[in-house]
Protein backbone atom coordinates (compact mmCIF):
# COMPACT_ATOMS: atom_id res chain seq x y z
CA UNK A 1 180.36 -12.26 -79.48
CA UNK A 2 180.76 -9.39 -77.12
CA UNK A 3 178.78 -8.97 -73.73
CA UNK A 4 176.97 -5.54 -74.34
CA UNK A 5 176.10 -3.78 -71.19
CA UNK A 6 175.18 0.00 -69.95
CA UNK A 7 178.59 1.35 -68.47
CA UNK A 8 176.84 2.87 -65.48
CA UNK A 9 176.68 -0.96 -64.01
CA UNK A 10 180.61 -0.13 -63.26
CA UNK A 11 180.75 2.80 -62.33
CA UNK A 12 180.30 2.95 -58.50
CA UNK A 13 184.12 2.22 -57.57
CA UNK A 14 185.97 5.78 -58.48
CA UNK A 15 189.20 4.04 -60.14
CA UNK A 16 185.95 2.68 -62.46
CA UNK A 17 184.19 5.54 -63.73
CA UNK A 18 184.71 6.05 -67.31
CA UNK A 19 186.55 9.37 -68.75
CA UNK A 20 185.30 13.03 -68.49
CA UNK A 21 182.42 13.46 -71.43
CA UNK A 22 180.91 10.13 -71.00
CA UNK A 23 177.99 10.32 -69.16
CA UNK A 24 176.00 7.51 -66.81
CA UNK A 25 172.83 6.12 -68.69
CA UNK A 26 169.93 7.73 -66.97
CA UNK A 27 167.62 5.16 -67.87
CA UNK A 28 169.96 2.68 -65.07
CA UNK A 29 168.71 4.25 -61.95
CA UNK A 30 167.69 1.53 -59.77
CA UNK A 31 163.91 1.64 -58.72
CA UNK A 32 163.21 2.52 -54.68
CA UNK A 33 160.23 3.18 -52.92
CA UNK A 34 160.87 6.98 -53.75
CA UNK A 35 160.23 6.26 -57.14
CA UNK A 36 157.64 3.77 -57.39
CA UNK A 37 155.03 4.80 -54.70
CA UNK A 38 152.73 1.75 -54.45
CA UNK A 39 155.25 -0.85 -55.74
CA UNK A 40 155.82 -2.20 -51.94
CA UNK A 41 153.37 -5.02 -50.79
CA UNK A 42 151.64 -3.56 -47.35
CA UNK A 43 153.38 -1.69 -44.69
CA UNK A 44 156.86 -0.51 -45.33
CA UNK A 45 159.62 -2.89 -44.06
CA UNK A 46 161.90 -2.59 -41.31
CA UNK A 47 164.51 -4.04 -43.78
CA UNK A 48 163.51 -1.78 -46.62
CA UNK A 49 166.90 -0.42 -46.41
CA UNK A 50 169.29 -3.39 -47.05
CA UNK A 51 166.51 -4.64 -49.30
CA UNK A 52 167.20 -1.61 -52.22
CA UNK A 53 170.80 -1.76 -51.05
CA UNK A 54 170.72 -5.65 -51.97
CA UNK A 55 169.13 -5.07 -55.25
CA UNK A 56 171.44 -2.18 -56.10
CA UNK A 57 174.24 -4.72 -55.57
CA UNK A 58 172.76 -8.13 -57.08
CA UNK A 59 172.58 -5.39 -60.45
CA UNK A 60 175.99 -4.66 -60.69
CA UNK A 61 178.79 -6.67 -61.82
CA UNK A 62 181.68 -7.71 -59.67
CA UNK A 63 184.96 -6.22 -61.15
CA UNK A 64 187.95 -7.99 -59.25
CA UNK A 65 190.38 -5.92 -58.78
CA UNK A 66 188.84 -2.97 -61.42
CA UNK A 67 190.78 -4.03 -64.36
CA UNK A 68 188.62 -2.63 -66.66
CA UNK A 69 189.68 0.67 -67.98
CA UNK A 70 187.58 2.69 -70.81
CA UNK A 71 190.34 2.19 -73.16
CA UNK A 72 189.90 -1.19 -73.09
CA UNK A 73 186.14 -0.89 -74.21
CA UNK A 74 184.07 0.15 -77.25
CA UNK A 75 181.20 2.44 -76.79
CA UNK A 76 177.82 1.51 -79.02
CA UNK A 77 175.18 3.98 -79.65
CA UNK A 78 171.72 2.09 -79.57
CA UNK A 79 168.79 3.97 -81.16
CA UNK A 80 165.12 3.50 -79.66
CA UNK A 81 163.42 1.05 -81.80
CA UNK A 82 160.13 3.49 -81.28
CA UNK A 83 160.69 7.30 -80.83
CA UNK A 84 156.87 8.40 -80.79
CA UNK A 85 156.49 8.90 -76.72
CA UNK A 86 157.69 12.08 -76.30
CA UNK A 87 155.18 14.58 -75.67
CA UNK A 88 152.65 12.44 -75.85
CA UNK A 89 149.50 11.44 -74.08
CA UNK A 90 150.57 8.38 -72.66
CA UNK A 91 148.56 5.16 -70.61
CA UNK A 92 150.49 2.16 -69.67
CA UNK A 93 148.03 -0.94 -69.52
CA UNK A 94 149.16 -4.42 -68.55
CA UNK A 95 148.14 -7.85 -68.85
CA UNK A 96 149.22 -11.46 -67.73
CA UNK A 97 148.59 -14.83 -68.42
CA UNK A 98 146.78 -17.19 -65.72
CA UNK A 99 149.69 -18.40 -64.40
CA UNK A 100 151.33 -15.65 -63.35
CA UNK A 101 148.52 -13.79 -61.89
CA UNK A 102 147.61 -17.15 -60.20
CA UNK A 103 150.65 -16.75 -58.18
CA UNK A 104 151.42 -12.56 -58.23
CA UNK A 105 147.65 -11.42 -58.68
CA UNK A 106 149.02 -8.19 -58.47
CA UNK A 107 151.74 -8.29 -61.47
CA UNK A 108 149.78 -6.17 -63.96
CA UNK A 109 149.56 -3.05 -61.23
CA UNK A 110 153.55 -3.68 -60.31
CA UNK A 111 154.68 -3.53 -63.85
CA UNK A 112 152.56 -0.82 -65.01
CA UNK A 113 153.58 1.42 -62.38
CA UNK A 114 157.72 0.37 -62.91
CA UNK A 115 157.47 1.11 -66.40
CA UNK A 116 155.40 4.42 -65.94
CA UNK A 117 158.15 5.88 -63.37
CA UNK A 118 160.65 4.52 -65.48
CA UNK A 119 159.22 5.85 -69.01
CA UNK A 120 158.48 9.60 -67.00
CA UNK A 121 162.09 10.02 -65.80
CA UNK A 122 163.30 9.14 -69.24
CA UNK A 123 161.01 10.47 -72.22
CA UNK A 124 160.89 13.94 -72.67
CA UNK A 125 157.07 16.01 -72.65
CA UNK A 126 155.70 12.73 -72.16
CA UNK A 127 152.32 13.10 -70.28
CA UNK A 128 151.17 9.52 -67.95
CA UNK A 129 147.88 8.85 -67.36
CA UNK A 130 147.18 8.38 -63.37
CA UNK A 131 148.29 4.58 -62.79
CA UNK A 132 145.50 4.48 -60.66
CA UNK A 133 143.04 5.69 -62.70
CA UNK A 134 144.22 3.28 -65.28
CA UNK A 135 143.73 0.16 -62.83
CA UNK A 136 139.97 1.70 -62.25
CA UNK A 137 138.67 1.61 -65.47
CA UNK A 138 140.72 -2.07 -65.95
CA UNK A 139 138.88 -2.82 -62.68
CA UNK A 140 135.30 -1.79 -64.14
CA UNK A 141 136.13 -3.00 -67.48
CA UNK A 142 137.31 -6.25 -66.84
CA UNK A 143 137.08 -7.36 -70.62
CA UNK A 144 139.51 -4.15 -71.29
CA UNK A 145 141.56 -6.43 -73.18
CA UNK A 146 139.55 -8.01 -75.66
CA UNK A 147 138.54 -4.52 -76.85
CA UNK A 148 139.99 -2.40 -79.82
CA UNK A 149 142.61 0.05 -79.21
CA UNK A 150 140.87 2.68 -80.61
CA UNK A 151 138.22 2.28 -78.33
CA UNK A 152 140.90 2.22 -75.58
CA UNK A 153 142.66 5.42 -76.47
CA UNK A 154 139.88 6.92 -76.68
CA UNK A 155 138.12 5.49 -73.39
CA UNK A 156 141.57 7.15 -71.45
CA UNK A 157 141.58 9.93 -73.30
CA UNK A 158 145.44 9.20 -74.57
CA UNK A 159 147.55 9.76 -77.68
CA UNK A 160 149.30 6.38 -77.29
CA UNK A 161 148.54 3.37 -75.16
CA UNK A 162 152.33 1.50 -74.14
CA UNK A 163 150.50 -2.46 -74.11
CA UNK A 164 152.63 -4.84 -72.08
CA UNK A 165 151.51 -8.47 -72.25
CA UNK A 166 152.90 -10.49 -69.44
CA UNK A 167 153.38 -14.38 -70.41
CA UNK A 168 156.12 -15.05 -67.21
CA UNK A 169 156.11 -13.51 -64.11
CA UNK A 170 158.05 -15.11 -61.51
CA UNK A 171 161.00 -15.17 -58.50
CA UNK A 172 162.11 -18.69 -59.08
CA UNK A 173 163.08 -20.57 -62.01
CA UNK A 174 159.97 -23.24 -62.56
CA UNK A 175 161.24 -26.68 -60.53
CA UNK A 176 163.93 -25.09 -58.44
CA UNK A 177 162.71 -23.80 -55.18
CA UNK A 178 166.12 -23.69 -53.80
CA UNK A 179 167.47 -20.50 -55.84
CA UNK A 180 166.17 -16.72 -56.48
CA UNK A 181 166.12 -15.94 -60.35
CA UNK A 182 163.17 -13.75 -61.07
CA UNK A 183 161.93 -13.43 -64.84
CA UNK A 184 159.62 -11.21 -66.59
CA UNK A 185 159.00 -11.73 -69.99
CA UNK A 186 156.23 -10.69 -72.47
CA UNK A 187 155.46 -8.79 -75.65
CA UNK A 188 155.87 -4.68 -75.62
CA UNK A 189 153.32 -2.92 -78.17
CA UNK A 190 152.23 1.00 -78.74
CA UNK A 191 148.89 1.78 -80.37
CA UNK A 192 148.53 5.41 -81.63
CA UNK A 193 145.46 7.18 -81.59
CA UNK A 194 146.06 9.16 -84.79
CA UNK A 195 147.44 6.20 -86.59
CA UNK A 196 145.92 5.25 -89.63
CA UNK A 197 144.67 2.08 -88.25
CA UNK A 198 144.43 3.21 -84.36
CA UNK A 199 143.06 -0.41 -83.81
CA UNK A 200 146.21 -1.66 -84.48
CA UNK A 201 149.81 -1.72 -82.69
CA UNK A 202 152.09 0.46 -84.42
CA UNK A 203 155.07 -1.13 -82.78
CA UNK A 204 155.49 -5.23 -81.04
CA UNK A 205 158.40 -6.50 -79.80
CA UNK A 206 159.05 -9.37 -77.14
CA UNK A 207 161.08 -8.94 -74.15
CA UNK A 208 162.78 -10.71 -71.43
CA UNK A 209 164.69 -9.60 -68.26
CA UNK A 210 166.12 -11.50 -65.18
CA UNK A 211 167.25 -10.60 -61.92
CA UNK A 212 169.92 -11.68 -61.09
CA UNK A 213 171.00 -11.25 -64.82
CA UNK A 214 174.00 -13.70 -64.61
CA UNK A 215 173.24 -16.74 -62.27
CA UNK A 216 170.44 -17.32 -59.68
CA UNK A 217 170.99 -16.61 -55.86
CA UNK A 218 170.99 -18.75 -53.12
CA UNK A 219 166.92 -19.35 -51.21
CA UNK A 220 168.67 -17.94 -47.94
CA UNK A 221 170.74 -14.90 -49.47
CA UNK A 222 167.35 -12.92 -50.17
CA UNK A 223 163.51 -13.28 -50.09
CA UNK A 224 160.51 -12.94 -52.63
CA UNK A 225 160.10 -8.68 -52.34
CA UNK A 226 163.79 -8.12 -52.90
CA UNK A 227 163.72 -9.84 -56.31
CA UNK A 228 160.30 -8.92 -57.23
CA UNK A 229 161.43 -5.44 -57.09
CA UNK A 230 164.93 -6.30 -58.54
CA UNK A 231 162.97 -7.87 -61.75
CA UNK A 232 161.01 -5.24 -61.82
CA UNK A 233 163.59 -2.26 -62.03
CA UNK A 234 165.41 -4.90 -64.81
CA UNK A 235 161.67 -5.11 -66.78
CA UNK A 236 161.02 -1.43 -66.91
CA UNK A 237 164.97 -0.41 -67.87
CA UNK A 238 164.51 -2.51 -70.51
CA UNK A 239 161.16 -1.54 -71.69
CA UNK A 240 161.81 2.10 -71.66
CA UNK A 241 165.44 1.50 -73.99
CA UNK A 242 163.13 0.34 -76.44
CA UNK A 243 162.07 3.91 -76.25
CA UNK A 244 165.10 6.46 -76.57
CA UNK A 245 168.48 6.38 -77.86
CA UNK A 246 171.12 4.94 -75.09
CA UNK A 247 175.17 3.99 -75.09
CA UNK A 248 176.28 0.22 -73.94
CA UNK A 249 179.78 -0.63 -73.81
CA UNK A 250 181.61 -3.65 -74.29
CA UNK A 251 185.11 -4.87 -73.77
């Protein structure tokens, strides 16, 4: 089977970049603090710095030698498995399961605001609600979840709600406190507000992402924030290629 993969995780070495008319997959930008405003945990870090520059590394794969040559790969077109975002009306809401907001409390608020940036750089006209206003009415609706989503649309005042549904959020594989492998996994839904049943999702699909993507990291080679934000930028890439039509490459 082959190992599909966006080529822009190649292309930083010049001998590597692939041939005039391909472009680089926007939707592969790592996430920084530019970006996300709100993602980092309390003041900013003296170490900010060669934190992003660590997860901008950990996300690429090594090349020895940069062997690979675009001839040598096939190009896939991948079309969004939902194409209804764009200039739409859009709210991002987020849930989790007890575990993981027994140990990231703050996971809903992280995600939602990675996949908001990520879904506003990438879908065109689309129109995000305020994540903050969004985490105030969660806050004074705490049973948010239980209601219908025709009451929700309606309660933010959106076209379509984006409903991610966290059941693992975590740095470390479960057991293993001596490596880094952060996972986020959960189900991906969209309700639409002029749907003929608004109360229920018009598109569900299950997702996982991990960071590092192929092997976990040594305890001493990074720390908690540097993968939390690494599985984060992975999450929200991958929720927003559910969403518009992207090229992956493999060899």
């Amino acid at each position: 089977m082959p190992r599909w993969f966006t080529f822009s995780q190649y292309n930083t070495n010049a001998q590597c970049r692939p041939k005039p008319g391909l472009s680089e997959d926007p939707d592969h930008a790592a996430l920084s603090d530019s970006t996300l405003p709100g993602l980092q945990k309390g003041p900013a870090s003296s170490t900010t710095a060669r934190l992003l520059l660590l997860v901008t590394t950990l996300s690429l794969v090594t090349v020895a030698g940069c062997d690979l040559l675009m001839d040598d790969w096939e190009r896939r077109d991948v079309e969004a498995q939902y194409d209804g975002l764009a200039n739409q009306r859009v709210a991002v809401l987020v849930s989790a399961d007890r575990e993981a907001l027994a140990h990231h409390p703050d996971a809903p608020a992280r995600v939602g605001q990675a996949v908001g940036a990520r879904l506003a750089t990438i879908i065109p006209g689309i129109k995000l609600t305020d994540p903050k206003q969004v985490a105030l009415y969660q806050k004074n609706n705490p049973y948010w979840s239980l209601k219908p989503f025709a009451e929700l649309t309606k309660a933010l005042d959106v076209d379509r709600i984006v409903h991610v549904e966290l059941s693992n959020y975590r740095t470390k594989d479960r057991g293993n406190a001596h490596v880094w492998r952060g996972v986020v996994s959960g189900s991906v839904g969209v309700a639409e507000a002029d749907s003929a049943e608004p109360s229920n999702l018009a598109f569900l699909t299950t997702i996982e992402s991990r960071f590092p993507a192929d092997a976990p990291i040594g305890v001493l080679d990074a720390d908690d924030e540097t993968i939390e934000l690494g599985m984060l930028d992975a999450f929200s890439r991958d929720v927003a290629r559910l969403f518009h039509d992207h090229e992956v490459y493999a060899r």
